[in-house]
Protein backbone atom coordinates (compact mmCIF):
# COMPACT_ATOMS: atom_id res chain seq x y z
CA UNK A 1 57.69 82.79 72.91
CA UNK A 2 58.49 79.33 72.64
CA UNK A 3 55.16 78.51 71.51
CA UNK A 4 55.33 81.50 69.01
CA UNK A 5 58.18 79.97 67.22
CA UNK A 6 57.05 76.16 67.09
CA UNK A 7 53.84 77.26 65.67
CA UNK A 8 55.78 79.09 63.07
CA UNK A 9 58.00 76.41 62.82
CA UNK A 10 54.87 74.38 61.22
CA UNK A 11 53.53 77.04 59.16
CA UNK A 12 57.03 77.06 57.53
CA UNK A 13 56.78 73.73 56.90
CA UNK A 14 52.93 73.77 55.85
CA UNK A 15 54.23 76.43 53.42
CA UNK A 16 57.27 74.06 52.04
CA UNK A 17 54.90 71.45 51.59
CA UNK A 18 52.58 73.00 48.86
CA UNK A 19 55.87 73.83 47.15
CA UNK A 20 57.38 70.60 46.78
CA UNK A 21 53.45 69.00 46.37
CA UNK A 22 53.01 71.51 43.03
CA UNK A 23 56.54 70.45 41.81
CA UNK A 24 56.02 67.07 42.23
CA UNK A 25 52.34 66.88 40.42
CA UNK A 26 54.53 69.26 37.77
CA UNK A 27 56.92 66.88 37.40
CA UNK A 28 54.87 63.42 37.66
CA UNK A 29 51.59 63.96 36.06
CA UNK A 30 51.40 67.31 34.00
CA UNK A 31 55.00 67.07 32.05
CA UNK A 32 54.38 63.30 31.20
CA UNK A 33 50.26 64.12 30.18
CA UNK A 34 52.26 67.27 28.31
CA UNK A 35 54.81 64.84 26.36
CA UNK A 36 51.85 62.48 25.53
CA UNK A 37 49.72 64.67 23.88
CA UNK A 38 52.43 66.13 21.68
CA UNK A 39 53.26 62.68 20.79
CA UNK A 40 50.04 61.91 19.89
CA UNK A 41 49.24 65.04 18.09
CA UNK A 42 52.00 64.34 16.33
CA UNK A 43 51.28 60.81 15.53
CA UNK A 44 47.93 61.80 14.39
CA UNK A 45 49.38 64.80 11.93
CA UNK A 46 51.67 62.53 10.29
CA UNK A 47 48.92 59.46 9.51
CA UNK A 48 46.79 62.70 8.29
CA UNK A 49 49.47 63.78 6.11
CA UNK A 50 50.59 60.24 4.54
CA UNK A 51 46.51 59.16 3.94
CA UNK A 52 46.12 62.71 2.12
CA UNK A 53 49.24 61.72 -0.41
CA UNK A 54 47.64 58.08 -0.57
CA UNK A 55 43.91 59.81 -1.50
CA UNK A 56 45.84 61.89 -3.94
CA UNK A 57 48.01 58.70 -5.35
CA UNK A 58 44.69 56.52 -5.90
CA UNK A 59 42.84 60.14 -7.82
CA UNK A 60 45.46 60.09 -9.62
CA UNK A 61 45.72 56.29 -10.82
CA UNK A 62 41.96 56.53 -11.33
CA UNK A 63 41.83 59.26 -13.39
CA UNK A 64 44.68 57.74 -15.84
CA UNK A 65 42.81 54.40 -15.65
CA UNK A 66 39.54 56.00 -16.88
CA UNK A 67 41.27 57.93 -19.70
CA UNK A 68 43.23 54.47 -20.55
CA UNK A 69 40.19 52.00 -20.68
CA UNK A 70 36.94 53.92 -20.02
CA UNK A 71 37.15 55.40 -24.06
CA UNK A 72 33.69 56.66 -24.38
């Protein structure tokens, strides 16, 4: 009986183990990777957006330039 208990004793704790191992790799590796790649995304999305308005800015400056001194 003894041994019966002890022995389930350890499988209760084998069993906590993989609980508090999946938090922690939650919590330490995939939430930071998580928050990174947003960040990043979102870096990205808003160097996208502002080079777009530049591209549009220089058409824009070049067209009226042409009309300006390129008479033909």
């Amino acid at each position: 009986m003894k041994a019966e208990l002890i022995n389930e004793f350890y499988l209760l704790q084998a069993s906590r183990a993989n609980e508090k191992y999946a938090d922690l790799l939650k919590e330490q590796v995939y939430e930071p990777i998580k928050l990174a790649n947003e960040g990043v995304s979102t870096w990205i999305t808003q160097r996208g957006h502002m080079l777009m308005k530049m591209e549009s800015k220089v058409n824009k400056t070049m067209r009226i330039l042409k009309r300006k001194f390129l008479k033909f």
